[in-house]
Protein backbone atom coordinates (compact mmCIF):
# COMPACT_ATOMS: atom_id res chain seq x y z
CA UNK A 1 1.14 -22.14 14.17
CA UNK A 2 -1.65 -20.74 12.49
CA UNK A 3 -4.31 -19.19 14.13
CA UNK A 4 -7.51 -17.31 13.30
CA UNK A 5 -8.78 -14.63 15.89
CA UNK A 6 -12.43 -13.54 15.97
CA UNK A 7 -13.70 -11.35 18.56
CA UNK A 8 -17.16 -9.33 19.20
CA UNK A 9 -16.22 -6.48 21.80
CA UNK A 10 -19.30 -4.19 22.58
CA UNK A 11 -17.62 -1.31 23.68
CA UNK A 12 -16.00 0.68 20.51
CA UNK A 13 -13.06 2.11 22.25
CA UNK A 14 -11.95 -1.42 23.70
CA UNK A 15 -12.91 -2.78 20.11
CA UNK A 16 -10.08 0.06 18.03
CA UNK A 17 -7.95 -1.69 21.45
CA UNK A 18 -8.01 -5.04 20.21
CA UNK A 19 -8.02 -4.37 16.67
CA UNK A 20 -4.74 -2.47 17.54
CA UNK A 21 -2.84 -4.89 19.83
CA UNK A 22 -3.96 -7.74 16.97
CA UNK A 23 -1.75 -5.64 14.30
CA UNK A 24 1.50 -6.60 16.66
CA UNK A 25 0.39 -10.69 15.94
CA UNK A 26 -1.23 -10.81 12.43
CA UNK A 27 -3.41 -9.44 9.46
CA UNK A 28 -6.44 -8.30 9.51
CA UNK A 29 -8.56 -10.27 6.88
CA UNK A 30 -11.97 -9.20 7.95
CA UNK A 31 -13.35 -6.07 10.31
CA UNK A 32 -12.88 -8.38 13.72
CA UNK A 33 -10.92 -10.95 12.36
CA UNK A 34 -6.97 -11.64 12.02
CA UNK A 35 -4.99 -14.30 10.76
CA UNK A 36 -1.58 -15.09 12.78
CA UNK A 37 1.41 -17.14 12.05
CA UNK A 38 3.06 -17.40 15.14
CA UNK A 39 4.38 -19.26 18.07
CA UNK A 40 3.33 -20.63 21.59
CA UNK A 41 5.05 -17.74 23.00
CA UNK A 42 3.52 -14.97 20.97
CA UNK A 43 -0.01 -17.02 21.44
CA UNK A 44 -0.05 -16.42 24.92
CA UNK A 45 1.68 -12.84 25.13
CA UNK A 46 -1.03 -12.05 22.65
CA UNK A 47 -3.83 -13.87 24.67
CA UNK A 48 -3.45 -12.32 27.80
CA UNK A 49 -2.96 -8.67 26.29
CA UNK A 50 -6.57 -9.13 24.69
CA UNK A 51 -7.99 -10.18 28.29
CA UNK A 52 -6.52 -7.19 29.59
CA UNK A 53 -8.68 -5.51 27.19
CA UNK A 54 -11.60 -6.79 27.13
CA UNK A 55 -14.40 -7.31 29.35
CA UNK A 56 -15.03 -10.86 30.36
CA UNK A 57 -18.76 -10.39 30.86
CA UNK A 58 -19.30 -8.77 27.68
CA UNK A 59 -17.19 -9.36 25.15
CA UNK A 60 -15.33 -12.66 23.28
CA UNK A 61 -12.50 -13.34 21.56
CA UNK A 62 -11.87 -16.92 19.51
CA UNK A 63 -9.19 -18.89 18.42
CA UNK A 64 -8.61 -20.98 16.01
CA UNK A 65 -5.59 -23.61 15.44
CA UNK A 66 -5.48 -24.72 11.95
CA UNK A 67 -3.32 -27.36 10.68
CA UNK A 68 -1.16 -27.24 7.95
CA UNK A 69 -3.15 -29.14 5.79
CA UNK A 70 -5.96 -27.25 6.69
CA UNK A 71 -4.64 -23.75 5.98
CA UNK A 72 -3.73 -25.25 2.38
CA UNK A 73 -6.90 -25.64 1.86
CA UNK A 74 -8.50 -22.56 2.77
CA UNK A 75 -10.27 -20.74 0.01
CA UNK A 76 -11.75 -16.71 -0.24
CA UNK A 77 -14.72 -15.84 -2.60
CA UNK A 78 -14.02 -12.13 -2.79
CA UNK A 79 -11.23 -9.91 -2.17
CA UNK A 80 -8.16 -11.05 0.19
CA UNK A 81 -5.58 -13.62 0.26
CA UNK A 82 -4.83 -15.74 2.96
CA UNK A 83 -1.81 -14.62 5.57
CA UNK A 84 1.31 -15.72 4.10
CA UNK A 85 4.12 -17.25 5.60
CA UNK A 86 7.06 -14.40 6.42
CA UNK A 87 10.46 -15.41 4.23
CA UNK A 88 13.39 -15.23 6.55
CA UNK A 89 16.75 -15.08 4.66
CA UNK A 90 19.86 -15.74 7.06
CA UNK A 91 23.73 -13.80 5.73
């Protein structure tokens, strides 16, 4: 799946945190937001690693599910290209 993470963490040290775990799930496309290609599995390893972060009465993260279609159609005015999908090659 593809997913776009946005998050607005108060706290700078928590915020470097998140940033960091993200790197493990995706690429960083803006200063607090990632795109991931990844699984269910991965979705909710990497959801509850950002909760452990963050502070629920301060902070947010946000995810978004795009489509297939949708992700074809996304478009950048500026610098960046949008997360590609990793080419696995079997021997």
């Amino acid at each position: 799946m593809f997913v776009v993470v946005s998050y607005d963490v108060v706290d700078d040290r928590k915020r470097a945190r998140i940033a960091k775990a993200m790197k493990s799930y995706g690429d960083r496309v803006q200063k607090s937001v990632f795109e991931c290609r990844i699984d269910d599995q991965q979705f909710i390893k990497m959801k509850k690693s950002l909760e452990s972060i963050m502070d629920m009465t301060e902070d947010s993260v946000r995810y978004y599910f795009l489509c297939k279609g949708c992700v074809e159609r996304i478009e950048i005015s500026g610098w960046g290209t949008v997360t590609e999908d990793e080419s696995l090659i079997i021997v």
